[in-house]
PDB file of N, CA and C in Angstrom:
ATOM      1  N   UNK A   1      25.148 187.226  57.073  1.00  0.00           N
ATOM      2  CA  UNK A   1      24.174 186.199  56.760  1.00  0.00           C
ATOM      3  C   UNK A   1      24.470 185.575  55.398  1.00  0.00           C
ATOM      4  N   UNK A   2      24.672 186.291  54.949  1.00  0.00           N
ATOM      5  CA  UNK A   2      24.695 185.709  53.362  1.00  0.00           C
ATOM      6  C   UNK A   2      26.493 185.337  53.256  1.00  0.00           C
ATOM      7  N   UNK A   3      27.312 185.616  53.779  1.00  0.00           N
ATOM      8  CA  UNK A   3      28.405 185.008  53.948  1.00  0.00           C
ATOM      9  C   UNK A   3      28.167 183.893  54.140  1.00  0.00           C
ATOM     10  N   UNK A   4      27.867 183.220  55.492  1.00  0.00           N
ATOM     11  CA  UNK A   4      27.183 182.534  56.043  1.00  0.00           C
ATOM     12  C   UNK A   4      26.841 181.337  55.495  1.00  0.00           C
ATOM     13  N   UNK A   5      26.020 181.795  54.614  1.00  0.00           N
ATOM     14  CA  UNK A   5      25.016 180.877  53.458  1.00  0.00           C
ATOM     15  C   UNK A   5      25.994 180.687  52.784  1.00  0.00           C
ATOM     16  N   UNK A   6      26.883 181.229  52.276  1.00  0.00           N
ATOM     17  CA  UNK A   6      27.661 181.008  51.309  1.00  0.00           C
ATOM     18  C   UNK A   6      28.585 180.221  51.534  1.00  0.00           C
ATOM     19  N   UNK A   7      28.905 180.410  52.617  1.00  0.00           N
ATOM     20  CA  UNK A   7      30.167 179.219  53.159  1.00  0.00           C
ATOM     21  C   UNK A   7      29.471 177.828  53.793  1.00  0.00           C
ATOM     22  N   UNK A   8      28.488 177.215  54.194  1.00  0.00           N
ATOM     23  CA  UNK A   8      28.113 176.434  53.955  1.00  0.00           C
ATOM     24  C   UNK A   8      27.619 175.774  52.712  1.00  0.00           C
ATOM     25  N   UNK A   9      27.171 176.784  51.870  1.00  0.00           N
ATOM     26  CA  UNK A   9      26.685 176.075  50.590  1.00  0.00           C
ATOM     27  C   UNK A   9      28.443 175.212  50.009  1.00  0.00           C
ATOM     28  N   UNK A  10      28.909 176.370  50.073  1.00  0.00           N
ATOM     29  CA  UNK A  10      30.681 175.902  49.787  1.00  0.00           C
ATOM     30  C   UNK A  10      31.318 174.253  50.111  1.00  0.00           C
ATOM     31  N   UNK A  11      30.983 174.476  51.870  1.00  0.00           N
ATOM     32  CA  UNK A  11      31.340 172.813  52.493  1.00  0.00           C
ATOM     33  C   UNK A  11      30.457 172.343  51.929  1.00  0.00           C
ATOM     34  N   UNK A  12      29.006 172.133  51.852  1.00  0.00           N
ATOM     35  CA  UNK A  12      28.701 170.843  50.811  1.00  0.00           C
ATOM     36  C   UNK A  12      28.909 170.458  49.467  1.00  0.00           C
ATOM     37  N   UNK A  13      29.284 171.258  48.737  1.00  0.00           N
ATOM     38  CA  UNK A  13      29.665 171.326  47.445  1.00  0.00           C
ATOM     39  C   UNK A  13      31.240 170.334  47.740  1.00  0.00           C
ATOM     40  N   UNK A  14      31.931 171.330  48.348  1.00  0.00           N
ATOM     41  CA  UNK A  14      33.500 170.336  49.006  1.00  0.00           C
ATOM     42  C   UNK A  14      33.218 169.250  49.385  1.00  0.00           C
ATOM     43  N   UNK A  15      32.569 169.039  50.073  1.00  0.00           N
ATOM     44  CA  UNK A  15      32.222 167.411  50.623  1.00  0.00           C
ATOM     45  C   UNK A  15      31.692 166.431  49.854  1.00  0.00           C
ATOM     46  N   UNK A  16      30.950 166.804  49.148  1.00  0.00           N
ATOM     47  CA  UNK A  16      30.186 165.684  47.650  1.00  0.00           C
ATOM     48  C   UNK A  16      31.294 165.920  46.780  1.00  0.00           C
ATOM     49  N   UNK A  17      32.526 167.073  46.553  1.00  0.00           N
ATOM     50  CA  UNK A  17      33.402 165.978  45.522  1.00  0.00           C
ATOM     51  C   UNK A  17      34.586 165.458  46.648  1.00  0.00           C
ATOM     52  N   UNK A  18      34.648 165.918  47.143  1.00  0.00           N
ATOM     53  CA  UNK A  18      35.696 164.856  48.143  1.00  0.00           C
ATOM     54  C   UNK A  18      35.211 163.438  48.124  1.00  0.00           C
ATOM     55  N   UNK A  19      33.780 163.144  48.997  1.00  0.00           N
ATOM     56  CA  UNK A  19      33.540 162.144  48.915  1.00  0.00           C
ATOM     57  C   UNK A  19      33.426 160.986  47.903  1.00  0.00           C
ATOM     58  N   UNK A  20      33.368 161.774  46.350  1.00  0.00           N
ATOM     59  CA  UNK A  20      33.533 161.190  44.812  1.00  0.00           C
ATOM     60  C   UNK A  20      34.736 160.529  44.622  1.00  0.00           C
ATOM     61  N   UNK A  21      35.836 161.990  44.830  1.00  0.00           N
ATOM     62  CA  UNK A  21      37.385 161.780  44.730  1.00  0.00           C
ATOM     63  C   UNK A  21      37.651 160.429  45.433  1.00  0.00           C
ATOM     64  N   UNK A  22      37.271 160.401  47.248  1.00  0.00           N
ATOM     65  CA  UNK A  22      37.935 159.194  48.026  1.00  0.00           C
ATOM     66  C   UNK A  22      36.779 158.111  47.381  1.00  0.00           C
ATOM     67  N   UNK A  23      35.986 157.954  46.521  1.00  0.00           N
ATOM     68  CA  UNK A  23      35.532 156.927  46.337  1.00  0.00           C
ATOM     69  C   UNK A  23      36.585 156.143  44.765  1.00  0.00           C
ATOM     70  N   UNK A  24      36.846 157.233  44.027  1.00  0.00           N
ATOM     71  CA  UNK A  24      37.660 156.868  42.940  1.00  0.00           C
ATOM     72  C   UNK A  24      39.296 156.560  43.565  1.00  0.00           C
ATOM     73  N   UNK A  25      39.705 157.043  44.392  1.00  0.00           N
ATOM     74  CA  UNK A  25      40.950 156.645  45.769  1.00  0.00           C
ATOM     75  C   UNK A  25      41.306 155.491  45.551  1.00  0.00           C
ATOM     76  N   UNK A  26      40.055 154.962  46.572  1.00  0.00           N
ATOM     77  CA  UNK A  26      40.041 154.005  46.721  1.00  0.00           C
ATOM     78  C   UNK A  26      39.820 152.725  46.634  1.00  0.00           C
ATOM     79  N   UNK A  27      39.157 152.842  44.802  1.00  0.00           N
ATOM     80  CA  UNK A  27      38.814 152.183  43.921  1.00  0.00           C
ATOM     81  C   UNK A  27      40.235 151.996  43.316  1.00  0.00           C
ATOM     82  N   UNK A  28      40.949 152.956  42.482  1.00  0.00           N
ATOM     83  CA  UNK A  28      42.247 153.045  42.366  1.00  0.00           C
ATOM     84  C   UNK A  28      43.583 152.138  42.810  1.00  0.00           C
ATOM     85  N   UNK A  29      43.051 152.332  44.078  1.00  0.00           N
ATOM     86  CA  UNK A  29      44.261 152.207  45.444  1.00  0.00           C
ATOM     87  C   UNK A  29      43.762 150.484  45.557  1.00  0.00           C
ATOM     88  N   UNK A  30      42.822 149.866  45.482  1.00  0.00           N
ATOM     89  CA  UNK A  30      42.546 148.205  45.542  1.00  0.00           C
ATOM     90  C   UNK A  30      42.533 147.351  44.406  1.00  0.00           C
ATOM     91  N   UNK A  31      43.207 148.577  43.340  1.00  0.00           N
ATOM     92  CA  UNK A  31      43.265 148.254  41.786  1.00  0.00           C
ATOM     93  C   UNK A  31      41.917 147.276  41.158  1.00  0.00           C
ATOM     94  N   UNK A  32      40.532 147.871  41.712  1.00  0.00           N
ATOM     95  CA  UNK A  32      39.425 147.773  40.916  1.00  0.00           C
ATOM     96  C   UNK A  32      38.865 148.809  39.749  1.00  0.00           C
ATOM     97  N   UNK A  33      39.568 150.003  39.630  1.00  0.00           N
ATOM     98  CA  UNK A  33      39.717 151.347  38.491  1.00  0.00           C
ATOM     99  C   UNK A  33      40.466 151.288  38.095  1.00  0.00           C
ATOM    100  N   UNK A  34      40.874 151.278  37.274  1.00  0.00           N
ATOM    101  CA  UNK A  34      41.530 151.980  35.916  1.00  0.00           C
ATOM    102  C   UNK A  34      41.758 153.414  35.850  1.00  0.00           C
ATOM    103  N   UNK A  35      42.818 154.194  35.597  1.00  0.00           N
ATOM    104  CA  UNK A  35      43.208 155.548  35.722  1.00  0.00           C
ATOM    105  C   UNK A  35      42.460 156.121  34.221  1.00  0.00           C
ATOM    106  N   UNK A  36      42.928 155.667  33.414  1.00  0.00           N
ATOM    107  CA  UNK A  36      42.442 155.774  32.292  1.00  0.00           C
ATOM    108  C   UNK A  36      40.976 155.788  32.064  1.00  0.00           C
ATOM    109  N   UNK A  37      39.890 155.149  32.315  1.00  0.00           N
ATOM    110  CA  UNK A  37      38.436 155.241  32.133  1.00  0.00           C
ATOM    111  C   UNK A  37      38.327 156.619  33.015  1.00  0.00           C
ATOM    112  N   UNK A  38      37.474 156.982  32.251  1.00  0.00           N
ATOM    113  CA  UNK A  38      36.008 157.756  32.443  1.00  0.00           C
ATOM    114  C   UNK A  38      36.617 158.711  33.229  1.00  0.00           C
ATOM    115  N   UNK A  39      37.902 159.167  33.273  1.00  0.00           N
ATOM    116  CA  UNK A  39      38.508 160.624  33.919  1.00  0.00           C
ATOM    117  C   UNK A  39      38.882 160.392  35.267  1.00  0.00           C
ATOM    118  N   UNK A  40      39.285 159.592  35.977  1.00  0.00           N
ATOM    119  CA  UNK A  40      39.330 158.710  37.063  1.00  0.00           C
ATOM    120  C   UNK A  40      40.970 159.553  37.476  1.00  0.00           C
ATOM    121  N   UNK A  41      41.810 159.661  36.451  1.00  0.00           N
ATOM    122  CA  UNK A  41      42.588 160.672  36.980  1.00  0.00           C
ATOM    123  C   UNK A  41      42.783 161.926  37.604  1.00  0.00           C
ATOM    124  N   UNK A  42      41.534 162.567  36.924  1.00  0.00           N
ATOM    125  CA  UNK A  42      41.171 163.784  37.439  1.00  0.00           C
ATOM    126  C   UNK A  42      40.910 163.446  38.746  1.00  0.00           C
ATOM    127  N   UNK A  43      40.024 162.398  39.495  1.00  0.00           N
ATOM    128  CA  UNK A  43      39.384 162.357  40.492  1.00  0.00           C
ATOM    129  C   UNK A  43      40.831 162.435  41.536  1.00  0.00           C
ATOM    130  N   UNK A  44      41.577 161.469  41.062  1.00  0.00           N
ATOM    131  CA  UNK A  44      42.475 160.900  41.825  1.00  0.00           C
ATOM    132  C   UNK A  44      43.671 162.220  42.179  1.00  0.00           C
ATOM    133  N   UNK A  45      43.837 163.259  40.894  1.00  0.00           N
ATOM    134  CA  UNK A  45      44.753 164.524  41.426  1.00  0.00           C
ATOM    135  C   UNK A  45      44.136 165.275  41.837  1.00  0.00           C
ATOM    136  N   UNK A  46      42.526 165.242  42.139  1.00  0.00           N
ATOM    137  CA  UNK A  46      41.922 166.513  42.910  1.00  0.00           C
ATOM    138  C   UNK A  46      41.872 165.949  44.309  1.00  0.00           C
ATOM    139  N   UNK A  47      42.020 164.779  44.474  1.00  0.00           N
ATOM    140  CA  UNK A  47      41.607 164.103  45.887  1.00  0.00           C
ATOM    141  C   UNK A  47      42.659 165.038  47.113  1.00  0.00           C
ATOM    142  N   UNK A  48      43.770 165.326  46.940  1.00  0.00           N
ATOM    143  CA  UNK A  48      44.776 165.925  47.494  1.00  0.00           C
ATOM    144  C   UNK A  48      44.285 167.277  48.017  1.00  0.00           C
ATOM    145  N   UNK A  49      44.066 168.323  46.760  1.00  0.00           N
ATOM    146  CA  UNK A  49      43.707 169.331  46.751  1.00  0.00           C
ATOM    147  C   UNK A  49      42.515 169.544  47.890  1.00  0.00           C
ATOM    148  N   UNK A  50      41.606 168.905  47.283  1.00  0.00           N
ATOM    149  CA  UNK A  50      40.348 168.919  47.852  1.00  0.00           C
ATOM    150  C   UNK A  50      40.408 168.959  49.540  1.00  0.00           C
ATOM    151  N   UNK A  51      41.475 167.736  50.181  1.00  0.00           N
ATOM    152  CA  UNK A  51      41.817 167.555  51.155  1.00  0.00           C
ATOM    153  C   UNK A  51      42.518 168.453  51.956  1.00  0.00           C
ATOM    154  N   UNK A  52      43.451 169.253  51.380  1.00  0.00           N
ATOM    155  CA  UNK A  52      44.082 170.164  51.870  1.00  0.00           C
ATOM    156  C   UNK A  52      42.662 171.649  52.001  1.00  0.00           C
ATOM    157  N   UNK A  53      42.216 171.663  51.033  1.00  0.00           N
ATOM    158  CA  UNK A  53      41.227 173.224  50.840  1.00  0.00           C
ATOM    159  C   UNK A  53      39.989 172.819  52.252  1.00  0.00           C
ATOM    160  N   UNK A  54      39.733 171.380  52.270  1.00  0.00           N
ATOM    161  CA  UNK A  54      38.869 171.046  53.542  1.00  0.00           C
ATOM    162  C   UNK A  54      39.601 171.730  54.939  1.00  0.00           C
ATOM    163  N   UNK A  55      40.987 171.134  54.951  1.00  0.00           N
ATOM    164  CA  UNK A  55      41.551 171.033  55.792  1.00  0.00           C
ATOM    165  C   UNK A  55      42.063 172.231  56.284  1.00  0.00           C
ATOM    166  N   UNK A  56      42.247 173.375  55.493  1.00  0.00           N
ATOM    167  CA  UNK A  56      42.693 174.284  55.768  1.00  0.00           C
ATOM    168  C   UNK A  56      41.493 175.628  56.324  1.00  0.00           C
ATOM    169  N   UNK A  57      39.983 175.462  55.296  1.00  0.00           N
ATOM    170  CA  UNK A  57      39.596 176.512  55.408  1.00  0.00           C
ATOM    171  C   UNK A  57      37.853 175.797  56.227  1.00  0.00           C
ATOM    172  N   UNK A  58      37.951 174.539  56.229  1.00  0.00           N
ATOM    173  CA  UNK A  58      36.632 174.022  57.180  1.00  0.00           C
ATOM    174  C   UNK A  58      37.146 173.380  58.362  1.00  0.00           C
ATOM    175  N   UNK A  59      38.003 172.452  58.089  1.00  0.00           N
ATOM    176  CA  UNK A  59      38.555 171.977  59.544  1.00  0.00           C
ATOM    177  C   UNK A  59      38.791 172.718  61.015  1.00  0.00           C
ATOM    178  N   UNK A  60      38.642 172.092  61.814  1.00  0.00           N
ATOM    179  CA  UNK A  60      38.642 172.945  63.303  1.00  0.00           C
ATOM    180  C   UNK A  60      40.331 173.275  63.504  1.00  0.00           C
ATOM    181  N   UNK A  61      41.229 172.471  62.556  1.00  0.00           N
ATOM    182  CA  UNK A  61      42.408 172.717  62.692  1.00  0.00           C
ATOM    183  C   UNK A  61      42.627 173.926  62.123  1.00  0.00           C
ATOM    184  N   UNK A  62      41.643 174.548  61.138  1.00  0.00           N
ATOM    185  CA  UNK A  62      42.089 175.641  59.817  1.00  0.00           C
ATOM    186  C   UNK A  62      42.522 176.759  61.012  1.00  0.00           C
ATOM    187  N   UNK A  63      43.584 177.760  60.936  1.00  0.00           N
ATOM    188  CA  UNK A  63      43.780 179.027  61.380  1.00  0.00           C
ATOM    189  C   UNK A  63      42.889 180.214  61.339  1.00  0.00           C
ATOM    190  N   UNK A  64      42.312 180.791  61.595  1.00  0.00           N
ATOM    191  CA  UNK A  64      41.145 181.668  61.487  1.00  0.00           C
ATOM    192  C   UNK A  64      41.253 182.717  62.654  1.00  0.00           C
ATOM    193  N   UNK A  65      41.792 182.565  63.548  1.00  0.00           N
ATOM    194  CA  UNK A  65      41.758 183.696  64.088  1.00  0.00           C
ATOM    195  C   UNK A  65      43.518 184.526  64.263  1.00  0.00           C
ATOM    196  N   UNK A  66      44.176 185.509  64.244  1.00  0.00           N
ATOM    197  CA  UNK A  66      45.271 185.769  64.639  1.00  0.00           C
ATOM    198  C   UNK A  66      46.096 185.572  65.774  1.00  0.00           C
ATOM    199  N   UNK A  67      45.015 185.063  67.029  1.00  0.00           N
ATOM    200  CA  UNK A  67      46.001 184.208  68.304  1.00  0.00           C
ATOM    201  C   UNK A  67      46.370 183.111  67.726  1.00  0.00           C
ATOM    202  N   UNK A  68      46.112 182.165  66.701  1.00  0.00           N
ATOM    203  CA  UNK A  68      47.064 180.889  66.649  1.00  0.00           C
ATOM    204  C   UNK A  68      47.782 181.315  65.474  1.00  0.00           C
ATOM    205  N   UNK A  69      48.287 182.590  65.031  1.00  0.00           N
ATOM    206  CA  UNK A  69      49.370 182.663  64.243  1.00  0.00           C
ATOM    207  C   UNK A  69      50.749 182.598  65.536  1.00  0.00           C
ATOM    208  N   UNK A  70      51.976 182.282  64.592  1.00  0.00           N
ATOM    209  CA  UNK A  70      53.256 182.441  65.097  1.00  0.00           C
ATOM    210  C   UNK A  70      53.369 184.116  65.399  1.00  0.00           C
ATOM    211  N   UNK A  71      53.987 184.601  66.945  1.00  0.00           N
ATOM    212  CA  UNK A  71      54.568 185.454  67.261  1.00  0.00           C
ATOM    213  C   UNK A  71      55.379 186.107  66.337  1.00  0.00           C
ATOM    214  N   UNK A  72      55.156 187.622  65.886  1.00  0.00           N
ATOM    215  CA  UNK A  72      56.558 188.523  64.859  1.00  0.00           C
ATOM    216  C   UNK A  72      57.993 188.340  65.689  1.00  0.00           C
ATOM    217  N   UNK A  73      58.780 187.835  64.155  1.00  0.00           N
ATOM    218  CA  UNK A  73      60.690 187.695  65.288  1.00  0.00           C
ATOM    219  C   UNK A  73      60.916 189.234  65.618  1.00  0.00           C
ATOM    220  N   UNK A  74      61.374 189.343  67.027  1.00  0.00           N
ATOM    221  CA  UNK A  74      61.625 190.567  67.114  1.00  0.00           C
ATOM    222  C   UNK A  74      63.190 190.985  67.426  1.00  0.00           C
ATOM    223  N   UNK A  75      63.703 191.956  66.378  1.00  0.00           N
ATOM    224  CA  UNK A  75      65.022 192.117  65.834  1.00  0.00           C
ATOM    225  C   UNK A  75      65.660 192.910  67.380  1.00  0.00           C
ATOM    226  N   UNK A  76      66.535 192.599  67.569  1.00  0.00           N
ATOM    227  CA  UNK A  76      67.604 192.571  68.902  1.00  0.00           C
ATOM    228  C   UNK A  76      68.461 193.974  68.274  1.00  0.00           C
TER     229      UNK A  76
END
């Protein structure tokens, strides 16, 4: 239970700065920001991170159980 709680509290926390990060992105990316103001870099090298840590440990793609690991090579 309290896992639970904890890992959702987690995805929303992930998701409100993701959603920050792709807002500074893509402010960036249409050259209406400036890298330089107001830490806008930071936003822009966590945007990656952030994306991958979604992607890996909330996404339906993330690995989580040991049937979708790769088979052990087995030595001949």
């Amino acid at each position: 239970m309290k896992q639970a709680l904890s890992r959702a509290l987690l995805l929303v926390l992930l998701l409100g700065l993701l959603i920050a990060s792709l807002k500074v992105t893509v402010g960036w990316w249409r050259g209406e920001l400036l890298l330089t103001e107001d830490g806008n870099w930071l936003w822009l090298a966590l945007f990656p991170v952030l994306l991958v840590i979604w992607w890996r440990y909330f996404s339906v793609f993330g690995c989580k159980e040991p049937a979708c690991l790769l088979p052990k090579d087995e030595e001949r």
